[in-house]
C-alpha atoms as a PDB file:
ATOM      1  CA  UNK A   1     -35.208 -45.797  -5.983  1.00  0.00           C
ATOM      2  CA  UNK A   2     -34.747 -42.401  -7.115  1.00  0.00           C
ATOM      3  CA  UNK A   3     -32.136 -39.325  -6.744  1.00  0.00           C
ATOM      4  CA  UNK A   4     -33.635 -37.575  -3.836  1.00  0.00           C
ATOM      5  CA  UNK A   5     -35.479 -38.700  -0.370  1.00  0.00           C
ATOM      6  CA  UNK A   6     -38.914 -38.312  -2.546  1.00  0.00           C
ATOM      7  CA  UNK A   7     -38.945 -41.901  -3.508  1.00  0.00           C
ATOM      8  CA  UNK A   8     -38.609 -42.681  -0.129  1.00  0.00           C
ATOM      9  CA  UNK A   9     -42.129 -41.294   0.864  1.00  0.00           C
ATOM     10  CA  UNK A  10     -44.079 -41.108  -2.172  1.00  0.00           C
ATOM     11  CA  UNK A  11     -44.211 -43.780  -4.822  1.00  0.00           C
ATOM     12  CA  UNK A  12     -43.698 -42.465  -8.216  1.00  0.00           C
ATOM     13  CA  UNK A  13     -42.793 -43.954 -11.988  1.00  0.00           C
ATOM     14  CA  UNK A  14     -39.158 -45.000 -12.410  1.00  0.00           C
ATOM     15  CA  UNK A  15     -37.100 -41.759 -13.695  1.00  0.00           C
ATOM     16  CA  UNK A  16     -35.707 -41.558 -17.017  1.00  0.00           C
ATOM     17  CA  UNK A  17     -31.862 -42.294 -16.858  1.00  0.00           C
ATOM     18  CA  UNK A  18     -30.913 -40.111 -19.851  1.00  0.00           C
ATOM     19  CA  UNK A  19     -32.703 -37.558 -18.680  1.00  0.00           C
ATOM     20  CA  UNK A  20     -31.289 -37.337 -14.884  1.00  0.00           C
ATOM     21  CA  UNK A  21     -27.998 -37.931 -16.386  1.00  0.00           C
ATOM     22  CA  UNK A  22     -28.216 -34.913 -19.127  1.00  0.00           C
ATOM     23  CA  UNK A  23     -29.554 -33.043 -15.930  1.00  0.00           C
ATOM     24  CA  UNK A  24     -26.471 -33.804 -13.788  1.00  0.00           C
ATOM     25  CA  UNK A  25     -24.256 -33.268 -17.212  1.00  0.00           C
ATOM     26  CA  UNK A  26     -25.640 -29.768 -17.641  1.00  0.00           C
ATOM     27  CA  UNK A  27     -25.249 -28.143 -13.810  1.00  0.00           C
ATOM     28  CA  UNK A  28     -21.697 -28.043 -13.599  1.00  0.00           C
ATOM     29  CA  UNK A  29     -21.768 -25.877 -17.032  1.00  0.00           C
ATOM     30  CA  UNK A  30     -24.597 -23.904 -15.717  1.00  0.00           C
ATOM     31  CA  UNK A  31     -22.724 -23.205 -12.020  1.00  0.00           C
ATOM     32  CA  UNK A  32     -19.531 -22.805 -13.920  1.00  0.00           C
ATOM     33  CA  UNK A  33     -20.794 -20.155 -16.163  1.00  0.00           C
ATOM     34  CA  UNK A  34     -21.971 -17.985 -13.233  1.00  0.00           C
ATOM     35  CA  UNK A  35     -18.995 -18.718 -10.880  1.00  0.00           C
ATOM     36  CA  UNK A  36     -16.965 -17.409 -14.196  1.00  0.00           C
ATOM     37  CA  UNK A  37     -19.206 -14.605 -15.284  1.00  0.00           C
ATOM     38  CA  UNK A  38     -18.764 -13.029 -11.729  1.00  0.00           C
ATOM     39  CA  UNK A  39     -14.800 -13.805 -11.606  1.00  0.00           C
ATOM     40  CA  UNK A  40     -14.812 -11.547 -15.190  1.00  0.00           C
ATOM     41  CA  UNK A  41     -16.990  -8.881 -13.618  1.00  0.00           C
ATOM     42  CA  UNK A  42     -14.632  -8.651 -10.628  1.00  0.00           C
ATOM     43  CA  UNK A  43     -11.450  -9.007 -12.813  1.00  0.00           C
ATOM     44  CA  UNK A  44     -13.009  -5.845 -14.718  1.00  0.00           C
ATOM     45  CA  UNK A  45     -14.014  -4.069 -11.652  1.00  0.00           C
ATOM     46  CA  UNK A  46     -10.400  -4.427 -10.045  1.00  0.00           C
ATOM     47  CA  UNK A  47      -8.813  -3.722 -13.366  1.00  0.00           C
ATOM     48  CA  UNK A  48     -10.321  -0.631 -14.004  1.00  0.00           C
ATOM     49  CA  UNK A  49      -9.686   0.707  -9.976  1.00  0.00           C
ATOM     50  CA  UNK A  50      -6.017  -0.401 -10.792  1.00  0.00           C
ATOM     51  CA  UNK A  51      -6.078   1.764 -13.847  1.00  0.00           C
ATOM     52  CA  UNK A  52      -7.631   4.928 -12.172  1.00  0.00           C
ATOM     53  CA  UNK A  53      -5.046   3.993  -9.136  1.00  0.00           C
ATOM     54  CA  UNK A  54      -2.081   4.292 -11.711  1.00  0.00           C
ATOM     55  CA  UNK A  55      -3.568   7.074 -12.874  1.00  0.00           C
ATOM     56  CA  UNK A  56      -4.118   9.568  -9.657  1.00  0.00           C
ATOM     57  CA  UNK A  57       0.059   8.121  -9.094  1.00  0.00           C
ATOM     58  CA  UNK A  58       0.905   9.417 -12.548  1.00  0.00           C
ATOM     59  CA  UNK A  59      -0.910  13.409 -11.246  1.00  0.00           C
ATOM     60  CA  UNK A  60       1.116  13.014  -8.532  1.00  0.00           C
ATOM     61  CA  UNK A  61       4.638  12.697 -10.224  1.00  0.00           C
ATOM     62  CA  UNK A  62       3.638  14.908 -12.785  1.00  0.00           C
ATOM     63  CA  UNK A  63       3.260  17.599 -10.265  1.00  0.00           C
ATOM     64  CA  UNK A  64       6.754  16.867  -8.667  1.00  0.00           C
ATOM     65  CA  UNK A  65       7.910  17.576 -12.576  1.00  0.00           C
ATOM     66  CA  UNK A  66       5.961  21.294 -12.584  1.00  0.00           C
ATOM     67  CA  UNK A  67       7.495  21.938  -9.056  1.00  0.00           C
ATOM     68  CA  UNK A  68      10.531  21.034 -10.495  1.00  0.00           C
ATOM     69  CA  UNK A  69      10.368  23.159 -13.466  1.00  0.00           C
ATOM     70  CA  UNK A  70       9.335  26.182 -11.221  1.00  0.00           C
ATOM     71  CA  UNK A  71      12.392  25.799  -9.169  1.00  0.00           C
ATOM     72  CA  UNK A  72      14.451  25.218 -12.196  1.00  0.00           C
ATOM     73  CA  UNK A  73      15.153  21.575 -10.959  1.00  0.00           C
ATOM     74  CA  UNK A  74      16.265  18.713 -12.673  1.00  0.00           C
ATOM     75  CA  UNK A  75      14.488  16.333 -10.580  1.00  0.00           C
ATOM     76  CA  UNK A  76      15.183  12.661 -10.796  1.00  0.00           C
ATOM     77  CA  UNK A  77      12.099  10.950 -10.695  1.00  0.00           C
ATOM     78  CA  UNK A  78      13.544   7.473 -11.381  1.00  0.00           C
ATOM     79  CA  UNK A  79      14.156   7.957  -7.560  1.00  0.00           C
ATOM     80  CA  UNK A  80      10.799   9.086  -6.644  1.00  0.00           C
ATOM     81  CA  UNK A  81       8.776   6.709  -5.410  1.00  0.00           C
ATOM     82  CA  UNK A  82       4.804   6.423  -4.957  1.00  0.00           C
ATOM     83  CA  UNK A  83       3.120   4.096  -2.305  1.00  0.00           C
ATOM     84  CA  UNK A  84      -0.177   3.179  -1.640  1.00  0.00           C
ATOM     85  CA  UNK A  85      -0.705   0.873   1.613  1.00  0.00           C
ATOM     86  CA  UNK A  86      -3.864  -0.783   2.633  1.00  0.00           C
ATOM     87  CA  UNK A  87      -4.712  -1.867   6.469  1.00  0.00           C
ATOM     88  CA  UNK A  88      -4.806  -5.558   5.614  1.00  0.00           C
ATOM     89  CA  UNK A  89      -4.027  -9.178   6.656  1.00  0.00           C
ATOM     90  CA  UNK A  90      -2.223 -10.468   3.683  1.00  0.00           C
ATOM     91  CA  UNK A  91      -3.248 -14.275   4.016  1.00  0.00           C
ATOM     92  CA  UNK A  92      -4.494 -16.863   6.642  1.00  0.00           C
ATOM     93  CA  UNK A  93      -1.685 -17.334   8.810  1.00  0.00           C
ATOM     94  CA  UNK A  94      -2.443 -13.363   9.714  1.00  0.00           C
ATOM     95  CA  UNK A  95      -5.186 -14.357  11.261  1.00  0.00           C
ATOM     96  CA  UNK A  96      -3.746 -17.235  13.041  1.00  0.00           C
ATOM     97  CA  UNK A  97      -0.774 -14.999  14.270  1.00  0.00           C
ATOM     98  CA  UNK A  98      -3.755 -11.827  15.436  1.00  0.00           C
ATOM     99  CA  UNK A  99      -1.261  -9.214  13.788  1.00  0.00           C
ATOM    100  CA  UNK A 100      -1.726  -5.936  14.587  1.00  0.00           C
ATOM    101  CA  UNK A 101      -3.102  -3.746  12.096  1.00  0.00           C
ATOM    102  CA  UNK A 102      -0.626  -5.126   8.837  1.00  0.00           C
ATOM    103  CA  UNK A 103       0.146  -2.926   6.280  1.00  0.00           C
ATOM    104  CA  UNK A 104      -0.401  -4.175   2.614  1.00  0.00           C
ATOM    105  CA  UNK A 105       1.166  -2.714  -0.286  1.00  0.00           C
ATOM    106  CA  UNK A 106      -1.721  -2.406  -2.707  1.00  0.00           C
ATOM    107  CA  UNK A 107      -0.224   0.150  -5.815  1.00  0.00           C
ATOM    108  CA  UNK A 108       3.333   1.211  -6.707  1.00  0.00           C
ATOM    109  CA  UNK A 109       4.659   3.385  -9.129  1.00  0.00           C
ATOM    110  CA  UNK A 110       7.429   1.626 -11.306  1.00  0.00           C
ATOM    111  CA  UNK A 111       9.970   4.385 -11.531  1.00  0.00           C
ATOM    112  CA  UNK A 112      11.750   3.542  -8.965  1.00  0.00           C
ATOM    113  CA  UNK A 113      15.261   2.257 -10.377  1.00  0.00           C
ATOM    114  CA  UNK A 114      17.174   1.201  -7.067  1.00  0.00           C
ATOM    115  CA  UNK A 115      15.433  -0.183  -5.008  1.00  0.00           C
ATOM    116  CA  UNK A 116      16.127  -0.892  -1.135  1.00  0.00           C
ATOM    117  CA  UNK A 117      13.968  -3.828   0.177  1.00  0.00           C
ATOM    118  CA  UNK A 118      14.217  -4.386   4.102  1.00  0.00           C
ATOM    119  CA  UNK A 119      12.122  -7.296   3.809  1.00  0.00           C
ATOM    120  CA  UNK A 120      10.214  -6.215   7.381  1.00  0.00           C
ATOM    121  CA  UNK A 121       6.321  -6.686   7.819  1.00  0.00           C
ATOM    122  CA  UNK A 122       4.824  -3.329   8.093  1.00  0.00           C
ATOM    123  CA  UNK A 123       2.071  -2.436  10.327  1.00  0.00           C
ATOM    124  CA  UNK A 124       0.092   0.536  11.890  1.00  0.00           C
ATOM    125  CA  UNK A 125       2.987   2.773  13.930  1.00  0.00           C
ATOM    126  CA  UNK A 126       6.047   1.579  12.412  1.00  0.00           C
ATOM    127  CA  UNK A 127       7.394   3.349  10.139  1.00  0.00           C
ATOM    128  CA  UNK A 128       6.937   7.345   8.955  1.00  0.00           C
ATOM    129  CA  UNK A 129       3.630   5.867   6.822  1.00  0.00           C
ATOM    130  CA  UNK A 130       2.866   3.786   9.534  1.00  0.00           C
ATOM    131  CA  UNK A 131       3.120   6.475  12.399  1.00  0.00           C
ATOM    132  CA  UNK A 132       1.043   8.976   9.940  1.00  0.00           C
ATOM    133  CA  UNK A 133      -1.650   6.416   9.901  1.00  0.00           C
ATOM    134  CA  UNK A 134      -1.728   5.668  13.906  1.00  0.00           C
ATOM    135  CA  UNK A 135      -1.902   9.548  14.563  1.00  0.00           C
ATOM    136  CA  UNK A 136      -3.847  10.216  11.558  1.00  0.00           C
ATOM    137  CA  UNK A 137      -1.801  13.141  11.114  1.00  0.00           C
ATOM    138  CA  UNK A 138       0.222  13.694   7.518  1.00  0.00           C
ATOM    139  CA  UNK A 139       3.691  13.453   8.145  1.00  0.00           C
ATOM    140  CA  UNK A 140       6.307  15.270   6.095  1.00  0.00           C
ATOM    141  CA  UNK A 141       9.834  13.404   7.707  1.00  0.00           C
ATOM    142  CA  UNK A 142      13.743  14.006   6.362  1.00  0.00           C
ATOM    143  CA  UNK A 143      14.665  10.193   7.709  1.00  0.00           C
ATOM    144  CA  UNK A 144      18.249  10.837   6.529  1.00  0.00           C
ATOM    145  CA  UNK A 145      18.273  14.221   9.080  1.00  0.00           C
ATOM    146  CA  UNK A 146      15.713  12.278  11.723  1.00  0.00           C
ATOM    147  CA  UNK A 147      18.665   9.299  12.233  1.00  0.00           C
ATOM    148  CA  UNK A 148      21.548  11.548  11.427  1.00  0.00           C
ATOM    149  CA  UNK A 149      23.451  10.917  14.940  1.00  0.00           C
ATOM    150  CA  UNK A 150      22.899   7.325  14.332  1.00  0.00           C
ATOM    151  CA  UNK A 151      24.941   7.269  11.472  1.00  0.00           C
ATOM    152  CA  UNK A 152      27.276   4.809  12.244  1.00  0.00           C
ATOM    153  CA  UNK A 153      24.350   2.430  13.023  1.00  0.00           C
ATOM    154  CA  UNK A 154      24.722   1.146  16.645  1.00  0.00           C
ATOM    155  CA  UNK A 155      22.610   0.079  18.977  1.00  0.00           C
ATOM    156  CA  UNK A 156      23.732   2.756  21.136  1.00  0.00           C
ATOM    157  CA  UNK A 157      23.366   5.343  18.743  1.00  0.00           C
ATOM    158  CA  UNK A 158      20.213   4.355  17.889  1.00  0.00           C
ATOM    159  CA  UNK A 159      19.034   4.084  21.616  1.00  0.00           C
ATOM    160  CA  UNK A 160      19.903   7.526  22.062  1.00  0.00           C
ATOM    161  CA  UNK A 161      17.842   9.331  19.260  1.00  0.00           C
ATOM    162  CA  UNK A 162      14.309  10.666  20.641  1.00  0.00           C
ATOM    163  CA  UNK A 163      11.423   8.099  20.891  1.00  0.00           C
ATOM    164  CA  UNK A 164       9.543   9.709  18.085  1.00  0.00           C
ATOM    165  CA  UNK A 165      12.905   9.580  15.642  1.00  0.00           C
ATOM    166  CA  UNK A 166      12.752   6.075  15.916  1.00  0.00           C
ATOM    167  CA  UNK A 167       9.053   5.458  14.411  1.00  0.00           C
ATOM    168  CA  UNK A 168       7.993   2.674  16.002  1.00  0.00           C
ATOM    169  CA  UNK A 169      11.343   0.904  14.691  1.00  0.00           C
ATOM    170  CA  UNK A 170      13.440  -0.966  17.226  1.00  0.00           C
ATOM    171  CA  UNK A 171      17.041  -1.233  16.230  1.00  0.00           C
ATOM    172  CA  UNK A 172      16.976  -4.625  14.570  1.00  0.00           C
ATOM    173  CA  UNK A 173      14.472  -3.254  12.282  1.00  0.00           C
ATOM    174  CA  UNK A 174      16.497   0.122  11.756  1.00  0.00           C
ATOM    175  CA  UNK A 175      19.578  -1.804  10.311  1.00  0.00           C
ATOM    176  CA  UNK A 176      17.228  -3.639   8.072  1.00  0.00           C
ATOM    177  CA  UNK A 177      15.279  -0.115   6.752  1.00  0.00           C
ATOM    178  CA  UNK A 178      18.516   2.267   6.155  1.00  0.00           C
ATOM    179  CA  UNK A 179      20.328   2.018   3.276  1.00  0.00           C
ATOM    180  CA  UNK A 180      23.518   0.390   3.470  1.00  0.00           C
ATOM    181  CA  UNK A 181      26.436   2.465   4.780  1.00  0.00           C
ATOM    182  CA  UNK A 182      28.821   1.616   0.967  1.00  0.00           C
ATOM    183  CA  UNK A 183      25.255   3.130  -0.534  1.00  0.00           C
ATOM    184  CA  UNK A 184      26.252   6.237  -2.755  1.00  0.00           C
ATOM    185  CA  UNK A 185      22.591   7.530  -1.343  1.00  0.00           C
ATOM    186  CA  UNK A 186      21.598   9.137   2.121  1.00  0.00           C
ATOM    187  CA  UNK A 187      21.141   7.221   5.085  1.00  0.00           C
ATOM    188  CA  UNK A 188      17.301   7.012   4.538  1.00  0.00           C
ATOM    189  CA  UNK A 189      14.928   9.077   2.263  1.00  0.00           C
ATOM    190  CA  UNK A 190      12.097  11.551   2.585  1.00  0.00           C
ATOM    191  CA  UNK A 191       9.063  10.769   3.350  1.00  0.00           C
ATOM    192  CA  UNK A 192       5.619  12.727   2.872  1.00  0.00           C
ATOM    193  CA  UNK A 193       3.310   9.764   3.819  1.00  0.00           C
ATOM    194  CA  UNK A 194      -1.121  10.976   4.159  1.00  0.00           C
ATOM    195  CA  UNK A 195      -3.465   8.760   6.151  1.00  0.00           C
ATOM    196  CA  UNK A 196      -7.205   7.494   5.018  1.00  0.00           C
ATOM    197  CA  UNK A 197      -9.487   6.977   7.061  1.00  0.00           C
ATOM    198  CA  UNK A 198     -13.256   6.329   7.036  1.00  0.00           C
ATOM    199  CA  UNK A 199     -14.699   7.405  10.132  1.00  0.00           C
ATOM    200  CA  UNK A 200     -12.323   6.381  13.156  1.00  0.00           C
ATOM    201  CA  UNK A 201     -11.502   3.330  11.206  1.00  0.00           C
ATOM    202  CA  UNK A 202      -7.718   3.459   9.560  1.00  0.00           C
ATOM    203  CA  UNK A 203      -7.879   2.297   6.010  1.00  0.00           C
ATOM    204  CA  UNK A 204      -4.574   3.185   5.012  1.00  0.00           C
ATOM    205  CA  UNK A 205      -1.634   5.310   4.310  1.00  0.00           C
ATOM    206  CA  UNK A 206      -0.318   6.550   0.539  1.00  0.00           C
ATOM    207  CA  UNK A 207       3.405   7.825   1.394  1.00  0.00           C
ATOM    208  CA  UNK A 208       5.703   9.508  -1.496  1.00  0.00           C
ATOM    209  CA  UNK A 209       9.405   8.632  -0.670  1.00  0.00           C
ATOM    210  CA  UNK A 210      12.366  10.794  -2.993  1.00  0.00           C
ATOM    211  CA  UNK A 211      15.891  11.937  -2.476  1.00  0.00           C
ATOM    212  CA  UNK A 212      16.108  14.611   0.324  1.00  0.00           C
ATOM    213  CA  UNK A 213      17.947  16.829  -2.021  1.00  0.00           C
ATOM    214  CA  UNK A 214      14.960  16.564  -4.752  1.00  0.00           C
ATOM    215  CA  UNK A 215      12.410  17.444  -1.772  1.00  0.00           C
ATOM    216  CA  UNK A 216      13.974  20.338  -0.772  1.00  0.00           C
ATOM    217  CA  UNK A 217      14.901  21.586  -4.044  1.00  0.00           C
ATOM    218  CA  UNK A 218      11.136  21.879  -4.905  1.00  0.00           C
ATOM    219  CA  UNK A 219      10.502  22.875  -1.423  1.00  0.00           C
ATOM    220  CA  UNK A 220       8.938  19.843  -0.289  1.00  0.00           C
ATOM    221  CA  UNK A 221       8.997  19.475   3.685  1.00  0.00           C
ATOM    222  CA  UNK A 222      10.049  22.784   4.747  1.00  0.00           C
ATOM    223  CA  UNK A 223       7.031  25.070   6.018  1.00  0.00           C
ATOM    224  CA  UNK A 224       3.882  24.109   4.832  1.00  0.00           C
ATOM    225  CA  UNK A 225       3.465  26.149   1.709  1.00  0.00           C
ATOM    226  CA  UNK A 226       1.422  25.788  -1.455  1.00  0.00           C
ATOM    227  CA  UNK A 227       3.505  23.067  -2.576  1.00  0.00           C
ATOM    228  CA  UNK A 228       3.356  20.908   0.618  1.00  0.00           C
ATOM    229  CA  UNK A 229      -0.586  21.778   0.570  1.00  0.00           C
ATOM    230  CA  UNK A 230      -0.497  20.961  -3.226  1.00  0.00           C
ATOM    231  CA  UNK A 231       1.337  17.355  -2.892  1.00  0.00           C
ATOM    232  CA  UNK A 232      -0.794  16.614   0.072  1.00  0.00           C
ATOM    233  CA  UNK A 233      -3.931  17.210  -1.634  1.00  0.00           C
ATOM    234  CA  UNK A 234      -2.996  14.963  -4.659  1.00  0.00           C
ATOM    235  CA  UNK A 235      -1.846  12.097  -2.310  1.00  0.00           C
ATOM    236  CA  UNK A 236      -5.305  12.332  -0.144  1.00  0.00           C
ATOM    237  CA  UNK A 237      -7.059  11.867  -3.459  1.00  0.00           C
ATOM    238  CA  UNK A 238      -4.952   9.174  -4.509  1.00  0.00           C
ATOM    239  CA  UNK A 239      -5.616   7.140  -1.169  1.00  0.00           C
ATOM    240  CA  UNK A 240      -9.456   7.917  -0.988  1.00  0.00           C
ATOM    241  CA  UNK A 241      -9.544   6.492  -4.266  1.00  0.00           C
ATOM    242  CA  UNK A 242      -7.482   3.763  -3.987  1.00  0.00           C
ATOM    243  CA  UNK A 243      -8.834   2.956  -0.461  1.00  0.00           C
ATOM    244  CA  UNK A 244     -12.398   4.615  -0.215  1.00  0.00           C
ATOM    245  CA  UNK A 245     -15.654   2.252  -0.394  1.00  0.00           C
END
């Protein structure tokens, strides 16, 4: 009887063993060597978008240095802070769960020296970034000034700021974002954060978060001037190339 339903309807010479058994030996390499040569193809494609991401981060933060320089700054950029988020389920149980529009960190820039994690999920409207991408509308946001008259962090307080102060953020999630109160830092940072989108689909959000004091030192969220058209530019690139087709 042979290998296949053939046999079965047409009578033909018994097989060679070897030779079925060399077959069977040699598929696995063969599959194995495609499945692999497209895993290296995609492992170069992906590196090389990483790269150019890293790159388009590192124009970015070079240009906070020459608006530094201009205003005769000494800007810190180990607090500066580059973000790129895509509109992503991160794994299965996403899907299981129907989240709403997730937010997935995809690039960082590694300057950052202390760091503040709050640990939350982000998604579309929460968030400066995440209110940016829902109204597709750059936002350029003192948080620090925004929750000022929440300072002393209480539900109350926090109740009582204006609806769009609070970013999508109930107050659970507002103790876990601001920086603790024995922090040597401000209450929360500033936050330039520019949508992507490709038609009326979101794709994501790139959002640059540094010390209020930096930002307006180089004249970062005041009017919009040449430098808030300047930054805004460079972070648009950065997310249409880190998030485009």
């Amino acid at each position: 009887m042979g290998w296949v339903l053939g046999p079965l309807l047409f009578p033909s010479p018994a097989p060679d063993v070897w030779s079925l058994v060399r077959a069977a030996a040699a598929a696995p390499v063969t599959l194995w060597g495609l499945l692999d040569a497209l895993w290296d193809w995609l492992s170069r494609k992906n590196k090389k978008k990483a790269q150019a991401i890293y790159i388009d981060i590192n124009v970015v933060l070079r240009e906070l240095e020459d608006l530094a320089v201009v205003n005769k700054h000494a800007l810190r950029l180990s607090e500066c802070a580059v973000k790129v988020w895509a509109v992503r389920r991160r794994n299965f149980l996403d899907w299981v769960k129907r989240e709403r529009k997730p937010l997935f960190k995809v690039a960082e820039s590694t300057l950052l020296m202390e760091t503040h994690s709050s640990g939350l999920r982000w998604r579309v409207g929460m968030g400066v970034m995440g209110t940016a991408l829902q109204d597709n509308n750059p936002l350029a946001v003192d948080v620090s000034q925004a929750w000022a008259k929440a300072y002393d962090r209480s539900k109350d307080s926090w109740e009582a700021l204006p609806q769009e102060s609070k970013f999508g953020l109930t107050h659970e999630e507002f103790l876990k974002v601001a920086r603790p109160a024995s922090s040597s830092q401000s209450l929360g940072p500033f936050v330039m954060a520019v949508p992507y989108y490709e038609g009326a689909s979101p794709c994501g959000v790139v959002a640059l978060d540094m010390d209020p004091k930096d930002a307006a030192a180089i004249k970062l969220g005041g009017e919009f001037d040449d430098a808030d058209r300047r930054v805004t530019q460079l972070l648009y690139a950065l997310a249409k190339g880190a998030l485009g087709k």
